[in-house]
PDB file of N, CA and C in Angstrom:
ATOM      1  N   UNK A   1     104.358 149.585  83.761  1.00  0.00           N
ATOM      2  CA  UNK A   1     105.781 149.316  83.819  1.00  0.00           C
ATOM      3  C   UNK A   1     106.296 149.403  85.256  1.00  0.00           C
ATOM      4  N   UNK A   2     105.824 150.401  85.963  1.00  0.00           N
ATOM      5  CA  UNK A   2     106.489 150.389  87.734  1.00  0.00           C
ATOM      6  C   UNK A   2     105.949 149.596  88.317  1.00  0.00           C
ATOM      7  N   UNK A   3     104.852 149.130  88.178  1.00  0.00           N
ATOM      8  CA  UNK A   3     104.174 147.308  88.743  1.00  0.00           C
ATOM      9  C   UNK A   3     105.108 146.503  88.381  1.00  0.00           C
ATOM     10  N   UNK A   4     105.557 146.121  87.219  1.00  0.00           N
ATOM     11  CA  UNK A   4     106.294 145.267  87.181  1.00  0.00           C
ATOM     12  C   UNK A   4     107.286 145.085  87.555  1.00  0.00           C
ATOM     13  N   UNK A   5     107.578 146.527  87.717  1.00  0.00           N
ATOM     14  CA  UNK A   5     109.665 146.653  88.332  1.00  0.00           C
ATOM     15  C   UNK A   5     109.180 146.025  89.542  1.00  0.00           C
ATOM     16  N   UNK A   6     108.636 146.759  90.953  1.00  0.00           N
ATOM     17  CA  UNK A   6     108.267 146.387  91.896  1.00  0.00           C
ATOM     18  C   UNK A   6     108.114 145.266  92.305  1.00  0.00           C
ATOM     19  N   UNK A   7     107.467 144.750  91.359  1.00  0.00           N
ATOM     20  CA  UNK A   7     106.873 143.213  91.385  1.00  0.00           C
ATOM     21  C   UNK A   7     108.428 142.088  91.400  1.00  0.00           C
ATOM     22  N   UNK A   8     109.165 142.588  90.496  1.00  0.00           N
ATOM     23  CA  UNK A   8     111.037 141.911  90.319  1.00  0.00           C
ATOM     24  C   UNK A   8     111.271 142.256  92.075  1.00  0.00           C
ATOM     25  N   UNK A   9     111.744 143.461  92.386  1.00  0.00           N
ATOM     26  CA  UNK A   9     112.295 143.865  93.162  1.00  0.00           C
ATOM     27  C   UNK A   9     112.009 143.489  94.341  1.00  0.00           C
ATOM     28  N   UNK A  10     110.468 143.204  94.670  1.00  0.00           N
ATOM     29  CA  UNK A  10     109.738 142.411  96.000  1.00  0.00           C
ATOM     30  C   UNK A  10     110.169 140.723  95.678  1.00  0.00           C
ATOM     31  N   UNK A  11     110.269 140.241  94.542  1.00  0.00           N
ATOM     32  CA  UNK A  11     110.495 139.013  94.575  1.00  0.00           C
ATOM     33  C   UNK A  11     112.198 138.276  94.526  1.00  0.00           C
ATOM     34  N   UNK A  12     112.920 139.547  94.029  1.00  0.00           N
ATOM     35  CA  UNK A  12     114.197 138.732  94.241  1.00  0.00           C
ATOM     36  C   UNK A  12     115.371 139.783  94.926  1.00  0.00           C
ATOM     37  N   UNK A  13     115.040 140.779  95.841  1.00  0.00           N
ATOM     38  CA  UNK A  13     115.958 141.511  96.897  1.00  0.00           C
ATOM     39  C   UNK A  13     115.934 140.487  98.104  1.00  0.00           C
ATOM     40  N   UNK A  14     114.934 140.109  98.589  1.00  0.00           N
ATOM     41  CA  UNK A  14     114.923 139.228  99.663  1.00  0.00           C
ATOM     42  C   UNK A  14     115.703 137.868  99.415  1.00  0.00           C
ATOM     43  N   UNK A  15     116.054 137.493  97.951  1.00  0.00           N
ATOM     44  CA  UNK A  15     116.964 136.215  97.953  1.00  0.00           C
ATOM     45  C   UNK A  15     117.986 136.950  97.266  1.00  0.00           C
ATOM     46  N   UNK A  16     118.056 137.940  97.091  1.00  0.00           N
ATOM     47  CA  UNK A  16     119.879 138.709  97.043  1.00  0.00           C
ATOM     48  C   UNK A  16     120.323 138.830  98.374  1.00  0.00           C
ATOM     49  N   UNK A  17     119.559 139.456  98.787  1.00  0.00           N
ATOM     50  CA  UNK A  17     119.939 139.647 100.504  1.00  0.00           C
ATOM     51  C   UNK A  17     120.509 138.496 100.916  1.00  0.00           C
ATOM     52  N   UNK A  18     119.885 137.193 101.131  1.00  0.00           N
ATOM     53  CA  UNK A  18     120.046 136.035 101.785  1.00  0.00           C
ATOM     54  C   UNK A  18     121.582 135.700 101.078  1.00  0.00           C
ATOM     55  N   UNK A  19     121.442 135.723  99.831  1.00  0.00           N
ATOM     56  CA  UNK A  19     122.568 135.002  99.168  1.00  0.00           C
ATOM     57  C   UNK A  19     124.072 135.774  99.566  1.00  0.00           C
ATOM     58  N   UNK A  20     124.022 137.068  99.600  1.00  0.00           N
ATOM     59  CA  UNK A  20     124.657 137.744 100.034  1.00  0.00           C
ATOM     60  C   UNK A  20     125.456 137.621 101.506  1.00  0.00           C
ATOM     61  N   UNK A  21     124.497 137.487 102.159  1.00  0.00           N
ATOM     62  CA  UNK A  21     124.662 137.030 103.728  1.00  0.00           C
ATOM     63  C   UNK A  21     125.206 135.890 103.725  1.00  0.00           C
ATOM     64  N   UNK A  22     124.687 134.935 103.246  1.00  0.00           N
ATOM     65  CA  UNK A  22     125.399 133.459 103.018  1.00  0.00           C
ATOM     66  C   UNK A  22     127.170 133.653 102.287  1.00  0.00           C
ATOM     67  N   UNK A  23     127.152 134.316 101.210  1.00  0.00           N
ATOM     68  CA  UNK A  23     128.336 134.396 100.928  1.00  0.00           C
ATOM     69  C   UNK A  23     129.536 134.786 101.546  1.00  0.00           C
ATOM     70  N   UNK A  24     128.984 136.018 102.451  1.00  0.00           N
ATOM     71  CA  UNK A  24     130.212 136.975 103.345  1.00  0.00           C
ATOM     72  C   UNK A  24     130.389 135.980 104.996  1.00  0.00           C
ATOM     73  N   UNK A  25     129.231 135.186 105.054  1.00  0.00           N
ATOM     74  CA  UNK A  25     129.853 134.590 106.277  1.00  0.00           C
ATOM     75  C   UNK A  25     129.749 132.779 106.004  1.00  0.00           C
ATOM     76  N   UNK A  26     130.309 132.604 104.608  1.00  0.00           N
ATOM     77  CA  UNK A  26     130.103 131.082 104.273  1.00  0.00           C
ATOM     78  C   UNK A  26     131.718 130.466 105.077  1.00  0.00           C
ATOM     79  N   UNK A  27     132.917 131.415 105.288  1.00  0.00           N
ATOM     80  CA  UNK A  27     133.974 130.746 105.608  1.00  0.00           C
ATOM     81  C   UNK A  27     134.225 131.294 106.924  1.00  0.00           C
ATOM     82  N   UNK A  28     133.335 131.302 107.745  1.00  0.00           N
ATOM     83  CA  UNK A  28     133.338 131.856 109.141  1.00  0.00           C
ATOM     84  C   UNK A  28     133.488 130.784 110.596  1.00  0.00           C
ATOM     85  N   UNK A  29     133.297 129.711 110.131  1.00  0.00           N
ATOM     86  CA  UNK A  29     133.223 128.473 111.025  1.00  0.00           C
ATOM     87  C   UNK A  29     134.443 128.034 111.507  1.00  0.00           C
ATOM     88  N   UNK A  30     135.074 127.852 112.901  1.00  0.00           N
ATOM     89  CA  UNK A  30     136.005 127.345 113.466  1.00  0.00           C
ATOM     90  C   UNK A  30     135.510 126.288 114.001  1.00  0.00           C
ATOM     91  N   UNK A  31     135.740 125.064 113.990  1.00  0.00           N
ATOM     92  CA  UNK A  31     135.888 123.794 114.560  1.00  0.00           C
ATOM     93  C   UNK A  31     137.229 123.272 115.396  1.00  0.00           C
ATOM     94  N   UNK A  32     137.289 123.420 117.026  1.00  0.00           N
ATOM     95  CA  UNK A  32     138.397 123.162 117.540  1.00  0.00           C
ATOM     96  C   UNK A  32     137.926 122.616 118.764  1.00  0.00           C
ATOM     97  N   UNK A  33     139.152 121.083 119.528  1.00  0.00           N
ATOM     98  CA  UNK A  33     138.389 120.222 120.158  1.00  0.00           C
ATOM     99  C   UNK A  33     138.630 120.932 121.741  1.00  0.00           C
ATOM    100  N   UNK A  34     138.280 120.664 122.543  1.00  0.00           N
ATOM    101  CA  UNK A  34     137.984 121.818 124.126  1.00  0.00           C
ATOM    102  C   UNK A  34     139.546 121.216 124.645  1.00  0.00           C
ATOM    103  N   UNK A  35     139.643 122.041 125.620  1.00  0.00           N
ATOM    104  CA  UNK A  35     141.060 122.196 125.974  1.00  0.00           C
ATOM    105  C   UNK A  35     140.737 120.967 127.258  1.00  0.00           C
ATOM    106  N   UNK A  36     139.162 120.919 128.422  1.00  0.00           N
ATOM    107  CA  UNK A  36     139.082 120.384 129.178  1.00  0.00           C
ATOM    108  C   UNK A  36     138.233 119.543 128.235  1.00  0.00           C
ATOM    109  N   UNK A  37     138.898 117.799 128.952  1.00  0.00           N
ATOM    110  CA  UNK A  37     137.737 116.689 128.514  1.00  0.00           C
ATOM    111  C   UNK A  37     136.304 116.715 128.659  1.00  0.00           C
ATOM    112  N   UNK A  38     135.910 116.012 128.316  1.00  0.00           N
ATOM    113  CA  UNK A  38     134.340 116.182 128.230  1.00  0.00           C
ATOM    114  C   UNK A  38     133.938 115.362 129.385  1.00  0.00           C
ATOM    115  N   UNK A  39     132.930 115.608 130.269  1.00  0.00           N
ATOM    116  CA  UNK A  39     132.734 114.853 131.448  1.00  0.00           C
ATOM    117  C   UNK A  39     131.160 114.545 130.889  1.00  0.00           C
ATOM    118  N   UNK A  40     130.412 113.251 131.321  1.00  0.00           N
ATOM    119  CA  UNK A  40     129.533 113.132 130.708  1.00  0.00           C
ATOM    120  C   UNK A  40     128.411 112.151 131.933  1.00  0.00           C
ATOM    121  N   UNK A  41     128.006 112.859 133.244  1.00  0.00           N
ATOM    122  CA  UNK A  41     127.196 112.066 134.369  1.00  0.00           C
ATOM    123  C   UNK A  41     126.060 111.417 133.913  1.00  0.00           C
ATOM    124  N   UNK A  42     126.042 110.052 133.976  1.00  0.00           N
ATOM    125  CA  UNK A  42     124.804 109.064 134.208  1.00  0.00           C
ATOM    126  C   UNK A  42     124.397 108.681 135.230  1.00  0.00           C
ATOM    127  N   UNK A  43     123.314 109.283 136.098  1.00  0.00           N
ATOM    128  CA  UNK A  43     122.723 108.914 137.243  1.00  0.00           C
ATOM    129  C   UNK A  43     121.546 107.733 136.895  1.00  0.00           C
ATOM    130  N   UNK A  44     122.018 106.637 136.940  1.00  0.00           N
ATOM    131  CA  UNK A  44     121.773 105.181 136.888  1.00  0.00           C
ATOM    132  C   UNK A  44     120.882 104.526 137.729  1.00  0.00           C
ATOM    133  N   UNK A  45     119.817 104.196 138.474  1.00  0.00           N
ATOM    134  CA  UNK A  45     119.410 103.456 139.129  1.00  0.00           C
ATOM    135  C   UNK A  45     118.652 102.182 138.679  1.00  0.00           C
ATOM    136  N   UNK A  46     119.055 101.542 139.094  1.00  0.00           N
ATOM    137  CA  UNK A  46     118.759  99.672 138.438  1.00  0.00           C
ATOM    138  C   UNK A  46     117.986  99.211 139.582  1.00  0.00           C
ATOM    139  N   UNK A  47     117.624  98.609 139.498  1.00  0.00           N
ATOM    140  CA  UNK A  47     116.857  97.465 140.540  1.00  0.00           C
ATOM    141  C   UNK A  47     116.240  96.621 139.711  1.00  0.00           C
ATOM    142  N   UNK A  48     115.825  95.699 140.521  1.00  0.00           N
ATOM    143  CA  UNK A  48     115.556  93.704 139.740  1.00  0.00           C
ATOM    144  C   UNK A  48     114.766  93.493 141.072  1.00  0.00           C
ATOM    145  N   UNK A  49     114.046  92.872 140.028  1.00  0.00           N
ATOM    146  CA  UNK A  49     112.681  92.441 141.046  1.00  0.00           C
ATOM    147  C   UNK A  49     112.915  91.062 141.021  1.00  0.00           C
ATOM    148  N   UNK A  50     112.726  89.898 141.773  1.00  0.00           N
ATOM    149  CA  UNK A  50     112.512  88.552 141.410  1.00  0.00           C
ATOM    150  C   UNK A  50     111.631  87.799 142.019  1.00  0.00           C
ATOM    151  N   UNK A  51     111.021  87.439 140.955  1.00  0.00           N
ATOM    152  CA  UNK A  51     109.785  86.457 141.016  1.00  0.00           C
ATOM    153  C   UNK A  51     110.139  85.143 141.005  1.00  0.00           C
ATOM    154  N   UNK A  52     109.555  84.758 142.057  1.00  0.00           N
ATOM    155  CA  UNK A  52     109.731  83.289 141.977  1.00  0.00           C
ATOM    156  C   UNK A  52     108.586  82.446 142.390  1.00  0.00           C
ATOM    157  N   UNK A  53     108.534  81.136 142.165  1.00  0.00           N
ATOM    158  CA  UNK A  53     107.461  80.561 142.660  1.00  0.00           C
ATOM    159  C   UNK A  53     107.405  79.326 143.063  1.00  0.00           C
ATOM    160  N   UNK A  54     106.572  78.845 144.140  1.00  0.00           N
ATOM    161  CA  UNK A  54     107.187  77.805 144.834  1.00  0.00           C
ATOM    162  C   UNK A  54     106.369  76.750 144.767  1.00  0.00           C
ATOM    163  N   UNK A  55     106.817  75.353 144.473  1.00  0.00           N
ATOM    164  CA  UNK A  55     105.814  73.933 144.896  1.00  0.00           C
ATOM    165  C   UNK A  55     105.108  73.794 145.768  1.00  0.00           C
ATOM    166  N   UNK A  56     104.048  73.518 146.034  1.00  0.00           N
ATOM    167  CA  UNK A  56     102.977  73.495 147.119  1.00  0.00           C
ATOM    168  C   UNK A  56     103.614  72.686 148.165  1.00  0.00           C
ATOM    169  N   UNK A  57     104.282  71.946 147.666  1.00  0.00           N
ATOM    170  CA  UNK A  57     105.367  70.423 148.854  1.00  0.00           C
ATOM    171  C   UNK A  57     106.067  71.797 149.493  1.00  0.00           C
ATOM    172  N   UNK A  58     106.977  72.059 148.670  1.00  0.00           N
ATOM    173  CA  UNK A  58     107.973  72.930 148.987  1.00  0.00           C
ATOM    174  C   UNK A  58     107.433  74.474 150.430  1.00  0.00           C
ATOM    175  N   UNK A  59     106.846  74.867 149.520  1.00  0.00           N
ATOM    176  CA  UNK A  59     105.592  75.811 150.228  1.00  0.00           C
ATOM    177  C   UNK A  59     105.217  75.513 151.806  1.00  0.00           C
ATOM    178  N   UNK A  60     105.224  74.362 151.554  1.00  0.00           N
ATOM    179  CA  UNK A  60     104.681  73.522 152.906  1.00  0.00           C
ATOM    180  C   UNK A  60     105.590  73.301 154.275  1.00  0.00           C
ATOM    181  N   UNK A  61     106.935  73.152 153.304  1.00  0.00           N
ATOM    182  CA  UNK A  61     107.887  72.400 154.254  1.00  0.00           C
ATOM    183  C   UNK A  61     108.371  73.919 154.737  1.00  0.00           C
ATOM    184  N   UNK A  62     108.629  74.744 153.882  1.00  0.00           N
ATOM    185  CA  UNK A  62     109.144  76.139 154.316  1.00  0.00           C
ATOM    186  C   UNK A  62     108.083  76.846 155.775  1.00  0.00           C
ATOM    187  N   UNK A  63     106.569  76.465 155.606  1.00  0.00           N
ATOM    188  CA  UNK A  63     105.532  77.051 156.546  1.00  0.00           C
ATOM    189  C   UNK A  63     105.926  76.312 158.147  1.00  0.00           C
ATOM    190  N   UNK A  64     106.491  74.775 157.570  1.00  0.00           N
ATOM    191  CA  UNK A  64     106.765  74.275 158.762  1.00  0.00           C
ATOM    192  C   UNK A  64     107.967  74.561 159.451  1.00  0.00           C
ATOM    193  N   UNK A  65     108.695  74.559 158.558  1.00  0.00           N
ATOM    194  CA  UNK A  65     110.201  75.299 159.079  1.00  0.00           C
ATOM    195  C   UNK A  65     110.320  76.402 158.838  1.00  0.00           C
ATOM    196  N   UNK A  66     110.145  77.160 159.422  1.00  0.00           N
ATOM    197  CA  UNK A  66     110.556  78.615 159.494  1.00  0.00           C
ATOM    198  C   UNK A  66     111.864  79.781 159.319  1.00  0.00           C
ATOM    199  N   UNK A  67     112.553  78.510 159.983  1.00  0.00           N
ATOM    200  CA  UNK A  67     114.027  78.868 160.406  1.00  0.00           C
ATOM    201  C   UNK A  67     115.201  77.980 159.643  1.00  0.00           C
ATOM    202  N   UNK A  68     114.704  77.537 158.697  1.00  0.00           N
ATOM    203  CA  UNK A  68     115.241  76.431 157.737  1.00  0.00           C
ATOM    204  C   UNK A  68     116.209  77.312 156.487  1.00  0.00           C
ATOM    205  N   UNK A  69     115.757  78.402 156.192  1.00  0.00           N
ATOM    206  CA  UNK A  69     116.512  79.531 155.927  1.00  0.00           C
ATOM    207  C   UNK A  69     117.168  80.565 156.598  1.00  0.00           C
TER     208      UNK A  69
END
């Protein structure tokens, strides 16, 4: 018979406990919005690569002129 009490008492004090705890602080939560705005930094760096590619004519005329750009 004291095995068995024991056996109750190990299996449901630990979810009295919990339930308990849950109950006394279930209406404890304040939700209120900040007095200072929210600032929120994105340090951004972008860059673009561009590929391009050129006609062999084209290619040609640019090698000869240099300064054509």
């Amino acid at each position: 018979m004291r095995r068995r009490a024991v056996w109750w008492i190990e299996r449901l004090l630990p979810g009295a406990v919990l339930a308990t705890g849950a109950a006394l602080t279930g209406g404890c939560v304040n939700v209120s919005a900040p007095d200072k705005p929210i600032e929120i930094n994105l340090n951004i760096n972008v860059t673009q690569q561009v590929v391009y590619r050129l006609d062999g004519e084209a290619k040609s005329l640019i090698q000869a002129n240099p300064g054509i750009f």
